[in-house]
C-alpha atoms as a PDB file:
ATOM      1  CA  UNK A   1      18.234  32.780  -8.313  1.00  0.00           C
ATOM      2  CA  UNK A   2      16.132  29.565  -9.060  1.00  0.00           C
ATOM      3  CA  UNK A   3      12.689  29.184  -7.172  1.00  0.00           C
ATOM      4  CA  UNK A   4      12.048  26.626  -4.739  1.00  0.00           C
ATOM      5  CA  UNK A   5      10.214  24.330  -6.024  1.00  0.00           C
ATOM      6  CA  UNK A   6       6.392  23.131  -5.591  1.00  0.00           C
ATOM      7  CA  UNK A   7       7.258  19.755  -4.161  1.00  0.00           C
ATOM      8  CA  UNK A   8      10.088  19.306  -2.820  1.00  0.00           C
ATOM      9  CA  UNK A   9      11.244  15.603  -1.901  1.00  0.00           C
ATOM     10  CA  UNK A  10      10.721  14.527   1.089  1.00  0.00           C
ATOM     11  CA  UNK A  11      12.588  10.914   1.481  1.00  0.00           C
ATOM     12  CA  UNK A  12      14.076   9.126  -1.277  1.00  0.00           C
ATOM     13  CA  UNK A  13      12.152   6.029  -2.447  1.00  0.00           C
ATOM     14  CA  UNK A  14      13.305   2.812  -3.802  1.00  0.00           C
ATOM     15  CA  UNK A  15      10.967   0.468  -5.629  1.00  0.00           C
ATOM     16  CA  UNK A  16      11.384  -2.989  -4.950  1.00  0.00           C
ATOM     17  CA  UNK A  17      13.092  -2.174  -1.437  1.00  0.00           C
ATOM     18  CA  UNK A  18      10.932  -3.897   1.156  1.00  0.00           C
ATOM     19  CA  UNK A  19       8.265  -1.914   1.975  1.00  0.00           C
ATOM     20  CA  UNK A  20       9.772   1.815   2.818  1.00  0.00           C
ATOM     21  CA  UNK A  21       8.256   4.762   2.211  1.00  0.00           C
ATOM     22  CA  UNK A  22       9.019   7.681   0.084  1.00  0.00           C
ATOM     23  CA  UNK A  23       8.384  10.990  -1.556  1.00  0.00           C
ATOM     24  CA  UNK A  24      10.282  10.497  -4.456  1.00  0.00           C
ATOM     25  CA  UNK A  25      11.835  13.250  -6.348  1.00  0.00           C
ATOM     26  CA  UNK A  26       9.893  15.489  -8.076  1.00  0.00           C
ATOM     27  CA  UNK A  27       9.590  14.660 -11.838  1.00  0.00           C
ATOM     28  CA  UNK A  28       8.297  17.621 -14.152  1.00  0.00           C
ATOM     29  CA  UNK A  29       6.636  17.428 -17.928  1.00  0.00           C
ATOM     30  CA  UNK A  30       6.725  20.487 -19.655  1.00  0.00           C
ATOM     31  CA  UNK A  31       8.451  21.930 -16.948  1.00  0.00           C
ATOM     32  CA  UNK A  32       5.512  21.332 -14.486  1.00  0.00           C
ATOM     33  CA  UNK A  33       5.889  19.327 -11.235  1.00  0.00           C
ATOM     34  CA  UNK A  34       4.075  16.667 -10.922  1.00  0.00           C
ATOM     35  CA  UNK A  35       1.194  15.510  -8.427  1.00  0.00           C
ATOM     36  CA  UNK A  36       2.220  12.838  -5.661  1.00  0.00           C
ATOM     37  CA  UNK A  37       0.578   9.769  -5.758  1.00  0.00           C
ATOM     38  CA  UNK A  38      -0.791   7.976  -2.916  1.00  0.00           C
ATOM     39  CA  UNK A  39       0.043   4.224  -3.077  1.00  0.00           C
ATOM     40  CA  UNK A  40       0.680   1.248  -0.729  1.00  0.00           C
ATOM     41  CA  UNK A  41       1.983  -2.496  -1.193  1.00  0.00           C
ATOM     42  CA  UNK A  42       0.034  -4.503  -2.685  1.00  0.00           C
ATOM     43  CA  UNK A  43      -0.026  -7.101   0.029  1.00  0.00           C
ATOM     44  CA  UNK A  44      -2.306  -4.504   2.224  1.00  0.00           C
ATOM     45  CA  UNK A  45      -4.907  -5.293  -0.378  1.00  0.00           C
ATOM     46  CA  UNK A  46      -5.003  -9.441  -0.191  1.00  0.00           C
ATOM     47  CA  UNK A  47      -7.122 -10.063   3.088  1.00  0.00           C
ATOM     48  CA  UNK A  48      -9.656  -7.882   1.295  1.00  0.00           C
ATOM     49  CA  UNK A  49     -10.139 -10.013  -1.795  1.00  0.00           C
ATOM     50  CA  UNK A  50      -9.535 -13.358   0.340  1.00  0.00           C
ATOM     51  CA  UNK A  51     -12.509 -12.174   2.126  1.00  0.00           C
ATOM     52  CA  UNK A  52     -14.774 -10.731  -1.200  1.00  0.00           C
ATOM     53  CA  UNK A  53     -13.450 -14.005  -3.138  1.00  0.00           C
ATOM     54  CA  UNK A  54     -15.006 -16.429  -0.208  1.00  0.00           C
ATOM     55  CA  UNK A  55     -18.092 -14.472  -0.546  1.00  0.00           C
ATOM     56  CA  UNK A  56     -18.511 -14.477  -4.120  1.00  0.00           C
ATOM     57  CA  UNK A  57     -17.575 -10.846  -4.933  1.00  0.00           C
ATOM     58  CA  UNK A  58     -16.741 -10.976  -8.335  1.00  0.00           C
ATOM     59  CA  UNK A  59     -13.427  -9.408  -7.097  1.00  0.00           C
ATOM     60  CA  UNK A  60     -11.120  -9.279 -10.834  1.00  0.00           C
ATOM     61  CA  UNK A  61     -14.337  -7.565 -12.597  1.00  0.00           C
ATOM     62  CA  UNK A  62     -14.456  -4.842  -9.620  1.00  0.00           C
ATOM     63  CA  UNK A  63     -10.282  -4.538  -9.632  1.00  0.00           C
ATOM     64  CA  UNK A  64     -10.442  -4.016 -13.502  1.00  0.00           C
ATOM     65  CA  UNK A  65     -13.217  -1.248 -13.200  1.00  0.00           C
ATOM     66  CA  UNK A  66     -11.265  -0.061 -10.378  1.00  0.00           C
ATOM     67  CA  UNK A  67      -8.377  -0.107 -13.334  1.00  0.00           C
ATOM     68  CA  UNK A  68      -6.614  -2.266 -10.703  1.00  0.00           C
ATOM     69  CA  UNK A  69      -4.042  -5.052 -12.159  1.00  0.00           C
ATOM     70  CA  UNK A  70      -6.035  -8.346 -11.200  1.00  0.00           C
ATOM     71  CA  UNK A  71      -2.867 -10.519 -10.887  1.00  0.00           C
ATOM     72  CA  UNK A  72      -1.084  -7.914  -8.220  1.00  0.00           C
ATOM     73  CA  UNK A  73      -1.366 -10.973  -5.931  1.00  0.00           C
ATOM     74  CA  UNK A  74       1.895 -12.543  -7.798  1.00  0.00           C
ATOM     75  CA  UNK A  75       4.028  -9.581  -6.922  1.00  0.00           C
ATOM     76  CA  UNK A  76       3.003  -8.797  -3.231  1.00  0.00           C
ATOM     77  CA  UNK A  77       6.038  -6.240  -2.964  1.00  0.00           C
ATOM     78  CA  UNK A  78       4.325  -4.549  -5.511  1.00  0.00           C
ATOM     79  CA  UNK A  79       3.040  -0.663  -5.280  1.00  0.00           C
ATOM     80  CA  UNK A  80      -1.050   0.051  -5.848  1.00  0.00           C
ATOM     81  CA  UNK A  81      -2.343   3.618  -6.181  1.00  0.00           C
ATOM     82  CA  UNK A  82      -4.248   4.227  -3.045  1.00  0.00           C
ATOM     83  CA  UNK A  83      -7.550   6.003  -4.770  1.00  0.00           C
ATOM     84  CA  UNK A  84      -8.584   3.526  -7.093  1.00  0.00           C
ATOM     85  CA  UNK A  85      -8.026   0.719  -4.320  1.00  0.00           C
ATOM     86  CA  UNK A  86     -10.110   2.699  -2.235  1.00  0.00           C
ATOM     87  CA  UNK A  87     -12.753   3.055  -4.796  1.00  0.00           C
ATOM     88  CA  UNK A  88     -12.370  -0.914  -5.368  1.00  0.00           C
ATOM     89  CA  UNK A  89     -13.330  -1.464  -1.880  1.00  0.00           C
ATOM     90  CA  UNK A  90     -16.243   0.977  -1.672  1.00  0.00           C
ATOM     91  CA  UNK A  91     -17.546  -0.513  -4.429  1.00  0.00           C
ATOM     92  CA  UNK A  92     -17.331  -4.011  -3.126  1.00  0.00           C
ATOM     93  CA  UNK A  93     -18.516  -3.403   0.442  1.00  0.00           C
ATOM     94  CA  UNK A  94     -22.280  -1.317  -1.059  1.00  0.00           C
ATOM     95  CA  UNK A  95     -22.315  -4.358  -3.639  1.00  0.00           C
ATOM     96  CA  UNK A  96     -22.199  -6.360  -0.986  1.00  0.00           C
ATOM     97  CA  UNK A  97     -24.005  -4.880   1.692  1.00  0.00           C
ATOM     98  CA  UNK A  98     -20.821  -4.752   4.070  1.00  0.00           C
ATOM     99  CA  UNK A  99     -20.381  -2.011   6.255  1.00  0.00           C
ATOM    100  CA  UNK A 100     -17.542  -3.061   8.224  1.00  0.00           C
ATOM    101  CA  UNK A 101     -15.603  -4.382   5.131  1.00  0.00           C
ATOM    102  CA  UNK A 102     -12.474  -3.929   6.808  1.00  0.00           C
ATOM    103  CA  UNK A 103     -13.037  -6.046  10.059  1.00  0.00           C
ATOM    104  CA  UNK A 104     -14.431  -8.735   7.773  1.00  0.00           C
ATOM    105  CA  UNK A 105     -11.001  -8.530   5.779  1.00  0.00           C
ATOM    106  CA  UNK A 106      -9.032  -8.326   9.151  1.00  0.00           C
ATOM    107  CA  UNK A 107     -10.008 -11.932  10.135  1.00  0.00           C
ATOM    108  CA  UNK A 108      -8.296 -12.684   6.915  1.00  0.00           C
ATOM    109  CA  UNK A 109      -4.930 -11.340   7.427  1.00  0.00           C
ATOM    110  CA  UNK A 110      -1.812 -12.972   7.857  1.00  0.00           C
ATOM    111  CA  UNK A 111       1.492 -11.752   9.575  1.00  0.00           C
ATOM    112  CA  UNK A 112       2.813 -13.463   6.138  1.00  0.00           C
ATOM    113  CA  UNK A 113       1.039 -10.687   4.372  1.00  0.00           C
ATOM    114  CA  UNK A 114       3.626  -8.226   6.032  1.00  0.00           C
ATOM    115  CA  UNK A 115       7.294  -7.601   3.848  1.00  0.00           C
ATOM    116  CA  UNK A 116       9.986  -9.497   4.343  1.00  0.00           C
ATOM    117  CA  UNK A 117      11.877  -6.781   6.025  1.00  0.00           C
ATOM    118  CA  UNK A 118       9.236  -6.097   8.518  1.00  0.00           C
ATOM    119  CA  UNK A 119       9.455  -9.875   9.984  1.00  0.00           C
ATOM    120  CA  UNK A 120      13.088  -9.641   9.828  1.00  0.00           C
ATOM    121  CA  UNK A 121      13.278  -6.861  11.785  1.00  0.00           C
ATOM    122  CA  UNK A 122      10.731  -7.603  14.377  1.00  0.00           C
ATOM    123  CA  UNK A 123      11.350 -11.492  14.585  1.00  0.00           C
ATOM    124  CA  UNK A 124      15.003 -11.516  14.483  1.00  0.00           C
ATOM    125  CA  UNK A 125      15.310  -8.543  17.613  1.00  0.00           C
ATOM    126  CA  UNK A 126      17.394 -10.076  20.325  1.00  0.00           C
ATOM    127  CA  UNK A 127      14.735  -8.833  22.957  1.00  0.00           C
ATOM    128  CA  UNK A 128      11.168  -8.036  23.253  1.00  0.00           C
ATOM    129  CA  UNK A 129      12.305  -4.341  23.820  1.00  0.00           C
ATOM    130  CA  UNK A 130      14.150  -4.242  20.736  1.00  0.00           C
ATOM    131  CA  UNK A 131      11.866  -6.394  18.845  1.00  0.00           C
ATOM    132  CA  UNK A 132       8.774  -3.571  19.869  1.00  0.00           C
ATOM    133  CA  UNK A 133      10.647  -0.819  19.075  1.00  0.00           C
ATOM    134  CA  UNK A 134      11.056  -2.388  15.463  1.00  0.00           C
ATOM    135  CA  UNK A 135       7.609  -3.055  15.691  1.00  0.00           C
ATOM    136  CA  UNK A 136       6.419   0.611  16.102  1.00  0.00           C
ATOM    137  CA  UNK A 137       9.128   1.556  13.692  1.00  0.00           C
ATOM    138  CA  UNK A 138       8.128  -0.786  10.653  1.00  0.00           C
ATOM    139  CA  UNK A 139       4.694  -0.371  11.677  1.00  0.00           C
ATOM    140  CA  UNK A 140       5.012   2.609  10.436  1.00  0.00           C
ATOM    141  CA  UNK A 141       6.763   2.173   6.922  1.00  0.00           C
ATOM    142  CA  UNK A 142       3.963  -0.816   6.418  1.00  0.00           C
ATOM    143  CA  UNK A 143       1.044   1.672   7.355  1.00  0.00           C
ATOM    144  CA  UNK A 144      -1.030   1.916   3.966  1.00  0.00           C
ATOM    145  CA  UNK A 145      -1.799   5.602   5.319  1.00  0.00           C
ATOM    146  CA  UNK A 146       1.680   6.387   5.609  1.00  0.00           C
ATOM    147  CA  UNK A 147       2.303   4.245   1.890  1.00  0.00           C
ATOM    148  CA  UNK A 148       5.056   5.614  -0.659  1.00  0.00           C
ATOM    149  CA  UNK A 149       3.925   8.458  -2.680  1.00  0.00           C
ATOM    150  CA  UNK A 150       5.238   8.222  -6.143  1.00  0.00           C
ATOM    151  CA  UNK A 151       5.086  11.553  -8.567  1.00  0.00           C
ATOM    152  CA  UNK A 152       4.188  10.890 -12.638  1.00  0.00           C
ATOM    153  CA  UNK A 153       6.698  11.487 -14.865  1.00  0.00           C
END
């Protein structure tokens, strides 16, 4: 009888769908399962750097230290790993001197910044009921602390 095994999957996740989340299926090398890792669209990350970039953080020299791409703006769909992001931003907000980094960055965000499926879903609703209940739904898959979790292999 074959053991269960160390991480199971938990949802299945499809890169390059619009934002869902995922658990992925668990990938093994050398017979090992592999780690999760914690990521999030890439889009969660702009109204940071709009903000460093109009203060003069020098924002691609922190992203590549972070070993962050520094063109992930192109490609907005696109997955980050959470822990270097978070590093990135730690980084920027002592260098700085920003202690609320994220309320800055939140007077920077745009309900463009959100996937395509989100809007759809809560613009297109054929009543505000409908269109909140999307809302708390999506909300959810867009959450950056609910993000995908993709496993190496």
């Amino acid at each position: 009888m074959a053991a269960a095994p160390l991480f199971p999957p938990r949802f299945p996740l499809v890169l390059g769908d619009s934002g869902g989340v995922g658990g992925g299926h668990h990938a093994s090398m050398a017979g090992l399962p592999s780690a999760p890792i914690p990521s999030f669209r890439a889009a969660h990350l702009v109204p940071y750097v709009r903000f460093l970039r109009g203060v003069g953080t020098p924002v691609d020299r922190l992203l590549s230290r972070a070993r962050l791409p520094t063109l992930f703006e192109d490609d907005l769909q696109a997955y980050l790993p959470l822990l270097p992001a978070l590093d990135f931003l730690a980084t920027a907000s002592r260098l700085e001197g920003i202690e609320e980094l994220g309320l800055a960055a939140a007077r920077h965000a745009s309900v463009s910044d959100l996937s395509p499926r989100f809007l759809e879903a809560v613009g297109g609703a054929p009543s505000l009921l409908v269109a909140l209940e999307a809302y708390c739904w999506m909300g959810s898959l867009e959450s950056w602390r609910r993000a995908a979790e993709r496993r190496l292999g």
